[in-house]
C-alpha atoms as a PDB file:
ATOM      1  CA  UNK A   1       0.000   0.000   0.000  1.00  0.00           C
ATOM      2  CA  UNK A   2       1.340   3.220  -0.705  1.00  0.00           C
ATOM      3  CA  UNK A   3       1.452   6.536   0.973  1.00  0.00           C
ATOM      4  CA  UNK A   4       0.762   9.912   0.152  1.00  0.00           C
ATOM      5  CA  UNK A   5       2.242  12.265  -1.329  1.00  0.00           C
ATOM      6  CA  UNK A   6       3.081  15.821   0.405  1.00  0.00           C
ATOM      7  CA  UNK A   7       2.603  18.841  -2.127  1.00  0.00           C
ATOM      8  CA  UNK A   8       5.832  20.454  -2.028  1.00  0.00           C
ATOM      9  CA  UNK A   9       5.927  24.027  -0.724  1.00  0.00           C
ATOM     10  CA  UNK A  10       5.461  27.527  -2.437  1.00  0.00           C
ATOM     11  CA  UNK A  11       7.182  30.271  -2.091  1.00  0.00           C
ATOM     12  CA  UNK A  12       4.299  32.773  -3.174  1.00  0.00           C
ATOM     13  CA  UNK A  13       1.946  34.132  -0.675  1.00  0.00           C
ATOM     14  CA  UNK A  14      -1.708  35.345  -1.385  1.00  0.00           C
ATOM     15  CA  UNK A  15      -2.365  38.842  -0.344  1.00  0.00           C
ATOM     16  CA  UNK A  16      -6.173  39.613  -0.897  1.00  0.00           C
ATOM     17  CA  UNK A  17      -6.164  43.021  -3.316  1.00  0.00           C
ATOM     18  CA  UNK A  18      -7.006  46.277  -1.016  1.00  0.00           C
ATOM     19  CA  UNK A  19      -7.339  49.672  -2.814  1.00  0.00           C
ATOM     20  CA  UNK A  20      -4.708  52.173  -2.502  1.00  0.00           C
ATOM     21  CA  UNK A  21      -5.158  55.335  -0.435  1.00  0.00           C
ATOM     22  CA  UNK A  22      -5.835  58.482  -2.224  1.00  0.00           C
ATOM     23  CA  UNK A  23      -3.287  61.556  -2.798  1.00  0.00           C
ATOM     24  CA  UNK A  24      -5.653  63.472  -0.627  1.00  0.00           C
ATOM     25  CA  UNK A  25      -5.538  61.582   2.518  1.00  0.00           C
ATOM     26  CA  UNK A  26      -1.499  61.088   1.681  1.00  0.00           C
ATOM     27  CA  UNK A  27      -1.164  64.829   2.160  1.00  0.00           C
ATOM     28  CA  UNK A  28      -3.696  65.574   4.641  1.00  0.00           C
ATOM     29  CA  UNK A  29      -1.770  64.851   7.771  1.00  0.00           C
ATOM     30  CA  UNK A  30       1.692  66.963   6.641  1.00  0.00           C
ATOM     31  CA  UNK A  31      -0.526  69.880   5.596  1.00  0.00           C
ATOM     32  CA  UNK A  32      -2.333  69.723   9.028  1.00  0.00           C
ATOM     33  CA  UNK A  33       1.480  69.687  10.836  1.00  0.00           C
ATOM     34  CA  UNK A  34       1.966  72.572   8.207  1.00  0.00           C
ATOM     35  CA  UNK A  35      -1.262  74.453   9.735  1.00  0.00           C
ATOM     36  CA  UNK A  36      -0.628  73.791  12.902  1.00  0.00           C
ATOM     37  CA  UNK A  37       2.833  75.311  13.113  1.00  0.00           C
ATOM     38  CA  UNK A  38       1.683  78.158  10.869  1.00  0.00           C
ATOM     39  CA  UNK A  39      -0.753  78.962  13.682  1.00  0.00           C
ATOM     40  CA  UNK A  40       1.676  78.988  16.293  1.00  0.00           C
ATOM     41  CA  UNK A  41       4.118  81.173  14.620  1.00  0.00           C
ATOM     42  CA  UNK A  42       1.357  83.432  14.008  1.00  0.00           C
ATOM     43  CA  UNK A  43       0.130  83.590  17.411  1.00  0.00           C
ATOM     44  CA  UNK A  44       3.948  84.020  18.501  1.00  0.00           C
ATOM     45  CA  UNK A  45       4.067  86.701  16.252  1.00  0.00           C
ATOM     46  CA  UNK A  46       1.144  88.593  17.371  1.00  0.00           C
ATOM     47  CA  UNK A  47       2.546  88.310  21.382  1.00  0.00           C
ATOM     48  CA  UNK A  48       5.490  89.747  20.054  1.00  0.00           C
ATOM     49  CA  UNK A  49       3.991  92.469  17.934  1.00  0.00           C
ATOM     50  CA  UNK A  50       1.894  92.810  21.018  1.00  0.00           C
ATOM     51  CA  UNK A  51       4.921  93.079  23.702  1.00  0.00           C
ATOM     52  CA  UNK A  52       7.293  94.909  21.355  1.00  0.00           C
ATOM     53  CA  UNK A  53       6.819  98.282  22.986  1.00  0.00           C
ATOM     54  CA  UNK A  54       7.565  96.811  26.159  1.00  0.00           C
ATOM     55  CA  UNK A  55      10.757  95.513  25.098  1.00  0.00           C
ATOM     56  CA  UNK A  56      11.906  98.384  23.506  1.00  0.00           C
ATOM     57  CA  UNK A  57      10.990 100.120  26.705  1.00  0.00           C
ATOM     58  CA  UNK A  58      12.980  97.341  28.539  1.00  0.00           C
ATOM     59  CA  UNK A  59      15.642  97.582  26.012  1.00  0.00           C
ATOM     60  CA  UNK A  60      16.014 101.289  26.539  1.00  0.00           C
ATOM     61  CA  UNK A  61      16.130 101.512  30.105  1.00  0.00           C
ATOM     62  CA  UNK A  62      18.834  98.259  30.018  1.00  0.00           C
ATOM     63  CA  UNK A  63      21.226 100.545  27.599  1.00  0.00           C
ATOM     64  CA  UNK A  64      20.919 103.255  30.013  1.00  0.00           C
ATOM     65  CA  UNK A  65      21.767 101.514  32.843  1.00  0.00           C
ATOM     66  CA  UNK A  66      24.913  99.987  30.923  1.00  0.00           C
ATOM     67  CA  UNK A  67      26.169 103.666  29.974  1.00  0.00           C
ATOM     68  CA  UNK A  68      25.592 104.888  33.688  1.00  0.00           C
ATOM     69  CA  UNK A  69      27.940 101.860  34.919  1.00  0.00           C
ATOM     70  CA  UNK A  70      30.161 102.868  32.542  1.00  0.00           C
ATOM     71  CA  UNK A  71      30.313 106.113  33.108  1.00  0.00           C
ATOM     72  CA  UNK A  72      30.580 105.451  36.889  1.00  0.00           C
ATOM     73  CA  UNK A  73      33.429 102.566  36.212  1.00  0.00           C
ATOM     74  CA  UNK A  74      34.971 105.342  34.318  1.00  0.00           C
ATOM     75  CA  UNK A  75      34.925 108.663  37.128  1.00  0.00           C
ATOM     76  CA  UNK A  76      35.952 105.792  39.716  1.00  0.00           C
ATOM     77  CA  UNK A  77      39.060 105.035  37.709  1.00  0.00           C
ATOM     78  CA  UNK A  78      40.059 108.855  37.054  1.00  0.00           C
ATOM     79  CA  UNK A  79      39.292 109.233  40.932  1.00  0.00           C
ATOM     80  CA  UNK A  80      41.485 106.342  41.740  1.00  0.00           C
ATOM     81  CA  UNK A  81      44.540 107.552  39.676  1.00  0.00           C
ATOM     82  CA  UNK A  82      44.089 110.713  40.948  1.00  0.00           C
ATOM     83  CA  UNK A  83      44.306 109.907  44.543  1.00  0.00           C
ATOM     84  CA  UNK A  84      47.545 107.706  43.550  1.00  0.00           C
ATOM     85  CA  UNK A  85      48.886 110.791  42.385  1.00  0.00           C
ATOM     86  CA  UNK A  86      48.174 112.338  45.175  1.00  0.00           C
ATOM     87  CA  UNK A  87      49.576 109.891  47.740  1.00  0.00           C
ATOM     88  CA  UNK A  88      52.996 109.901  45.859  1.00  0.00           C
ATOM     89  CA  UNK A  89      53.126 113.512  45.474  1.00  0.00           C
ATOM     90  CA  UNK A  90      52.492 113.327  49.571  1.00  0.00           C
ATOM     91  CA  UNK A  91      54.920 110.436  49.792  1.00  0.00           C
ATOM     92  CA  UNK A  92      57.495 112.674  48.149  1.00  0.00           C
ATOM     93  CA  UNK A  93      56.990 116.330  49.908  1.00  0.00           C
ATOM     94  CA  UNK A  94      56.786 113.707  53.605  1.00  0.00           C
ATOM     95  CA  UNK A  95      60.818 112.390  52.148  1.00  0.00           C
ATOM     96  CA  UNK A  96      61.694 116.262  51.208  1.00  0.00           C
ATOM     97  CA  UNK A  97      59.965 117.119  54.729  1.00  0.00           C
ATOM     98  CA  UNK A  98      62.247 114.670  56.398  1.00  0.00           C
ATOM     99  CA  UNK A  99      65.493 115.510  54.857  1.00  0.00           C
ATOM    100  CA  UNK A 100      64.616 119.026  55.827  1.00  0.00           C
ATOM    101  CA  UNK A 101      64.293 118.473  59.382  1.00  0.00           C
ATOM    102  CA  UNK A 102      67.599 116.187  59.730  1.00  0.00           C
ATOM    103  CA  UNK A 103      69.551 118.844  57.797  1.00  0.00           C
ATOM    104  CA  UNK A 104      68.178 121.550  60.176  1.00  0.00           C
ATOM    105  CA  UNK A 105      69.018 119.414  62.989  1.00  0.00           C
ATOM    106  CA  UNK A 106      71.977 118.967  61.796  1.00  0.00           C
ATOM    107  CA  UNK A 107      72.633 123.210  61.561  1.00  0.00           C
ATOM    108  CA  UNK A 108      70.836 123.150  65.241  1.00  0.00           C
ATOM    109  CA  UNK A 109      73.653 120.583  66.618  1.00  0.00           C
ATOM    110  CA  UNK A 110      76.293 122.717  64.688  1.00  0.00           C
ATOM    111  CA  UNK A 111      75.223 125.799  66.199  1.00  0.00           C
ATOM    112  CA  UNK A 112      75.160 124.224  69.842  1.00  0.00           C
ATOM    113  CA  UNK A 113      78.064 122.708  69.308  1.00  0.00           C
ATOM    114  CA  UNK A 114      79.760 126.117  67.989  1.00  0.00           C
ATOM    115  CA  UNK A 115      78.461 127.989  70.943  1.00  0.00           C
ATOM    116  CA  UNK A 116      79.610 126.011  73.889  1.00  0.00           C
ATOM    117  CA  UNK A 117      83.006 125.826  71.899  1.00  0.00           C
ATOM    118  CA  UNK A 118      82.784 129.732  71.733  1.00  0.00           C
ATOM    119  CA  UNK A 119      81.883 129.697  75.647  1.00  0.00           C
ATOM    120  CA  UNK A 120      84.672 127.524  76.465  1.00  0.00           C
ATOM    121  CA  UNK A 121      87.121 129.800  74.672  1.00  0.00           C
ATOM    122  CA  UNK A 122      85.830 133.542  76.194  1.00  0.00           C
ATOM    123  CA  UNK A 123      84.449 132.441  78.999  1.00  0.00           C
ATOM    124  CA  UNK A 124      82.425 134.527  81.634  1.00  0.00           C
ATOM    125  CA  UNK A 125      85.531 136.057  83.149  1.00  0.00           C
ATOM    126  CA  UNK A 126      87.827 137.119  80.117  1.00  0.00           C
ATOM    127  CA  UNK A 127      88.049 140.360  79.145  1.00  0.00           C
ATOM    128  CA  UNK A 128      86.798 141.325  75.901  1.00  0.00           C
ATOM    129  CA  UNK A 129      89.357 141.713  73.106  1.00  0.00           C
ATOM    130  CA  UNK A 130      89.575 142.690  68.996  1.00  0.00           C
ATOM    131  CA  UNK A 131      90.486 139.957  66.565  1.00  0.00           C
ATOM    132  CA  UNK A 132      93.202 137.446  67.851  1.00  0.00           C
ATOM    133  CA  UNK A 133      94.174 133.881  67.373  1.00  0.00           C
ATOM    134  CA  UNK A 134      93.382 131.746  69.871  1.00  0.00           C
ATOM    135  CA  UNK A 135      94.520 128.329  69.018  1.00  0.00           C
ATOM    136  CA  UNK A 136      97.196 126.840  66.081  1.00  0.00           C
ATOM    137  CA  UNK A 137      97.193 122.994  66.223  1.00  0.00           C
ATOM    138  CA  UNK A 138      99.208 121.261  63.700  1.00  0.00           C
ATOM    139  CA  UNK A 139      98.832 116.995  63.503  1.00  0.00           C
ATOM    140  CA  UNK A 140     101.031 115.195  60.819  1.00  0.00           C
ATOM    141  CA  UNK A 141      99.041 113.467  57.878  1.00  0.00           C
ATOM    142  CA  UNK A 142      99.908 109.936  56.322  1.00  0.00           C
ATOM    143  CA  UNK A 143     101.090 111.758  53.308  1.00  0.00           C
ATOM    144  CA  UNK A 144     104.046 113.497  55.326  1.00  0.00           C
ATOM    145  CA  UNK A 145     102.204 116.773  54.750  1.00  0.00           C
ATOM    146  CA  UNK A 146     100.586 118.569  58.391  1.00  0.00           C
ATOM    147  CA  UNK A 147      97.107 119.609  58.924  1.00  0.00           C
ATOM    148  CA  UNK A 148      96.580 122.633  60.553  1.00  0.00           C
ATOM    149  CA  UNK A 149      93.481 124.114  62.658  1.00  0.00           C
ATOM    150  CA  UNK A 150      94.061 128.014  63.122  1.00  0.00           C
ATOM    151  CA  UNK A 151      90.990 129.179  65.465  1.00  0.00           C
ATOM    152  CA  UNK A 152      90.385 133.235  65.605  1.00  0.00           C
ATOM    153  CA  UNK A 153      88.223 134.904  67.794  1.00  0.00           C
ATOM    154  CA  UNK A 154      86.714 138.193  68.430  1.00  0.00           C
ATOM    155  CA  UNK A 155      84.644 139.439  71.222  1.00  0.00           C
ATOM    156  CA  UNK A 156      84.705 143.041  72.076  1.00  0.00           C
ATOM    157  CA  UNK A 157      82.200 144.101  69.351  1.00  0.00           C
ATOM    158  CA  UNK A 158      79.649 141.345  68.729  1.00  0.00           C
ATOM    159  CA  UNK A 159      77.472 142.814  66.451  1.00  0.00           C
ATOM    160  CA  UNK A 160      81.008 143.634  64.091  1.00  0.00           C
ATOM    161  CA  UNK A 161      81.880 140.836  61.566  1.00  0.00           C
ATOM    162  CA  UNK A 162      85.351 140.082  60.952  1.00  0.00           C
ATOM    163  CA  UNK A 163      86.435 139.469  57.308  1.00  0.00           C
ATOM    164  CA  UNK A 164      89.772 139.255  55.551  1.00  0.00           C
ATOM    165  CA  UNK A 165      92.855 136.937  54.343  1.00  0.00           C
ATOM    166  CA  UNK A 166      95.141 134.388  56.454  1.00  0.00           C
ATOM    167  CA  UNK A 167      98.955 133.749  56.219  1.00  0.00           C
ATOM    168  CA  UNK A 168     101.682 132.096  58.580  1.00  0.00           C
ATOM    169  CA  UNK A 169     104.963 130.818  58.683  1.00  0.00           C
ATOM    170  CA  UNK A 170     106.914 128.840  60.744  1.00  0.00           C
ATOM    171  CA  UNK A 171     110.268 129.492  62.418  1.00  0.00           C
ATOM    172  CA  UNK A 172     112.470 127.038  63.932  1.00  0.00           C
ATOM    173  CA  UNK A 173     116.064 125.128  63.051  1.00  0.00           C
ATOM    174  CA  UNK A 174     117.320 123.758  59.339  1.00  0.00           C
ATOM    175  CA  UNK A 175     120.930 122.063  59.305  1.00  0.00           C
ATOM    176  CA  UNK A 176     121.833 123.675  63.011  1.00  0.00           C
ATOM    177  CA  UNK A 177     120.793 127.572  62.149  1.00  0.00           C
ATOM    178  CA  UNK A 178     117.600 129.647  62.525  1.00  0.00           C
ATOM    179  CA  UNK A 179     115.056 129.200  59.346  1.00  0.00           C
ATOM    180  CA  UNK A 180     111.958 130.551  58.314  1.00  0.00           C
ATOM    181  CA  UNK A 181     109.471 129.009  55.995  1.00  0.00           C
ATOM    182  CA  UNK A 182     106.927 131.168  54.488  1.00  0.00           C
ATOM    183  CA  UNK A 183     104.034 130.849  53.115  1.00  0.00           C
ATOM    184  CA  UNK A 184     104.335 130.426  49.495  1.00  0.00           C
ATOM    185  CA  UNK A 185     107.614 127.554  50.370  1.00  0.00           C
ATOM    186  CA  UNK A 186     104.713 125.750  52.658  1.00  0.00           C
ATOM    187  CA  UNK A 187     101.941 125.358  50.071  1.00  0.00           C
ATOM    188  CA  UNK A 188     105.374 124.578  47.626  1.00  0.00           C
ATOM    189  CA  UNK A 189     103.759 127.283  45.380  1.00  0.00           C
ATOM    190  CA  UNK A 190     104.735 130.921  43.858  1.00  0.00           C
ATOM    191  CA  UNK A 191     101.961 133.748  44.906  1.00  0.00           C
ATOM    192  CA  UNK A 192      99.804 131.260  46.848  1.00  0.00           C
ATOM    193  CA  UNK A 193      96.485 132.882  47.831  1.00  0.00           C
ATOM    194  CA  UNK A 194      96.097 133.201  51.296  1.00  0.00           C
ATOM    195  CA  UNK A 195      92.837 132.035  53.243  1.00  0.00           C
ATOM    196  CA  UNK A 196      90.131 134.330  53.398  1.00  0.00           C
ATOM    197  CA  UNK A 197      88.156 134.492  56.673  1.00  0.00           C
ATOM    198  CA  UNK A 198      84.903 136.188  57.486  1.00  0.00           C
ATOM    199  CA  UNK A 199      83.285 135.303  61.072  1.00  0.00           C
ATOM    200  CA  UNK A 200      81.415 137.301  63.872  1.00  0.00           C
ATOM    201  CA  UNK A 201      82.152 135.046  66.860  1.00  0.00           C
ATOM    202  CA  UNK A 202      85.261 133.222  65.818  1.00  0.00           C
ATOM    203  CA  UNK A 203      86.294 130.739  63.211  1.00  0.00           C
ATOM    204  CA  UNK A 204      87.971 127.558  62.470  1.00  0.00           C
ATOM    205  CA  UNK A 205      90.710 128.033  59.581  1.00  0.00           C
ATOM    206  CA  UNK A 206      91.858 124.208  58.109  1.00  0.00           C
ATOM    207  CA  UNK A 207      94.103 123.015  55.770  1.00  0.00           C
ATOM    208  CA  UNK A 208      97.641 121.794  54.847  1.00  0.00           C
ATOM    209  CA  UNK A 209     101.198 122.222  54.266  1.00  0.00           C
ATOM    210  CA  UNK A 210     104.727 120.609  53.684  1.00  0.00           C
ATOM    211  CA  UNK A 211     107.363 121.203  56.129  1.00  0.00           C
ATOM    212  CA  UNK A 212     111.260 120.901  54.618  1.00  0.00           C
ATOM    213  CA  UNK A 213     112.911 118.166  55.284  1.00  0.00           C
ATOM    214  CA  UNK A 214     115.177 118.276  58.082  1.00  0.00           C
ATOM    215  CA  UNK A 215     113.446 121.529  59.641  1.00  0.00           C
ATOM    216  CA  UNK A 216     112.127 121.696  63.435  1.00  0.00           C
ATOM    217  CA  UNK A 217     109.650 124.261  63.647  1.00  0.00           C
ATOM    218  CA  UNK A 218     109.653 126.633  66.674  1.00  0.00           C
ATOM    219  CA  UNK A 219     106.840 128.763  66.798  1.00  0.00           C
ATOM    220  CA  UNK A 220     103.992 129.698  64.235  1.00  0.00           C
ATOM    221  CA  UNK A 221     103.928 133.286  63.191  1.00  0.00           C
ATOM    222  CA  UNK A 222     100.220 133.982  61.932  1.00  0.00           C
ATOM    223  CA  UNK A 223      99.895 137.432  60.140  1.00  0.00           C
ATOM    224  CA  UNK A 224      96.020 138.629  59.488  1.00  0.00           C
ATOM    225  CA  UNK A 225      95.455 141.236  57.062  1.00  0.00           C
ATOM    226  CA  UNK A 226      91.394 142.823  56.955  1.00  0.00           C
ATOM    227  CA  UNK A 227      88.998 145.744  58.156  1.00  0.00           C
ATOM    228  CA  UNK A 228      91.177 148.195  57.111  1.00  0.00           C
ATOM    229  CA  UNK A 229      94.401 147.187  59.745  1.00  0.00           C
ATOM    230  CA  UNK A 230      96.505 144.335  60.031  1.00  0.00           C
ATOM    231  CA  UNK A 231      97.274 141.702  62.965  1.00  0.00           C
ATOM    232  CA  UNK A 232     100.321 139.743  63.811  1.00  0.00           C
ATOM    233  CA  UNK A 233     100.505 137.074  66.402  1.00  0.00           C
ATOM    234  CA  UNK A 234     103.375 134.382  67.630  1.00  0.00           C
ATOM    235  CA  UNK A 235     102.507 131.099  68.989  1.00  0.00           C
ATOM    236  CA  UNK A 236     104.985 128.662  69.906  1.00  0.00           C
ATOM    237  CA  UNK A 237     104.655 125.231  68.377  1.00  0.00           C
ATOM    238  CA  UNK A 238     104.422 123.849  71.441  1.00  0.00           C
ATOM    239  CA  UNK A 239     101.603 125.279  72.310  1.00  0.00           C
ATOM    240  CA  UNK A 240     100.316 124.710  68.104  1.00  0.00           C
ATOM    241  CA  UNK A 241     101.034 121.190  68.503  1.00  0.00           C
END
């Protein structure tokens, strides 16, 4: 007995026929997205048309804030550099102010200094005299050469001032004899100017010279030549040095 046969299988599948949408209803749903965004941007639109005075308004009163910032941002700068200025220029006149004061402290010690120095040399006791030399110290420099400190005083007229020119010479002992060196053979120098002084109280006369070799000074003759007369005065060296 035989069996059956099984129909082989098709590949083709029946689909019953339905009829194809219109071109209408294919284009009804992207005209309605169409509409419907058409109405919004209209009605956005409108609000805005609506609002626009209002923004401008906004706008307007934004701007002018902005400028007054500005303008304030800029006066606060011009104020700031200004007051910079200002506290260096004050910086400044306070480092002039202070050099001022320490120089006239320094004149104040000066003076102080000069007038116990011209106490110590009149004192309350001494009679008053004309101009005179009071001191002649000599010290010896590294050089060889000697410093000298010639003081001259006056104190019988104190509201007189004392002007004219300084010159001295030493004598003492050169290869066993008397010598004399003058002025011009101390400053080793032809015509050497001599030292002008001009004081009211008394004054401090400095500078140096070069003593030969080989000579011993003695004494220290100190001429003075001014106000119409002329002074000469002998101090021993011993007493100058």
């Amino acid at each position: 007995m035989s069996k059956p046969t099984r129909a082989p299988p098709t590949r083709f599948v029946i689909v019953p026929d339905r009829p194809a949408p219109s071109r209408l209803r294919r284009w009804m749903w992207p005209l309605a997205w169409l509409g419907s965004i058409g109405a919004a941007c209209a009605g956005t639109v409108q609000l805005t048309v609506a609002n626009l005075p209002a923004l401008v308004a906004e706008m307007d009163a934004n701007a002018r804030e902005l400028q007054q910032a500005r303008d304030a941002n800029r006066h606060l700068r011009q104020r700031e550099a200004v007051l910079e200025r200002s506290d260096q220029i004050s910086r400044v006149a306070n480092q002039e102010m202070q050099g001022a004061l320490a120089e006239r402290d320094d004149q104040i010690a000066a003076l102080r200094a000069d007038v116990a120095f011209y106490e110590r040399l009149v004192g309350a006791t001494e009679p008053r005299k004309g101009l005179a030399v009071h001191s002649a110290a000599f010290s010896r420099e590294p050089g060889g050469s000697w410093r000298y400190r010639i003081v001259l005083t006056q104190t019988r007229d104190r509201n007189a001032v004392s002007h004219g020119q300084l010159k001295f010479a030493l004598e003492g002992v050169q290869g066993g004899q008397l010598a004399r060196v003058g002025w011009d053979r101390l400053h080793q120098a032809e015509s050497a100017p001599a030292q002008g002084y001009s004081f009211r109280y008394f004054q401090q006369l400095r500078g140096s010279v070069m003593l030969p070799e080989g000579f011993t000074p003695q004494r220290v003759r100190v001429y003075l030549r001014g106000d119409g007369a002329a002074h000469e005065q002998t101090l021993p060296w011993g007493a100058a040095g």
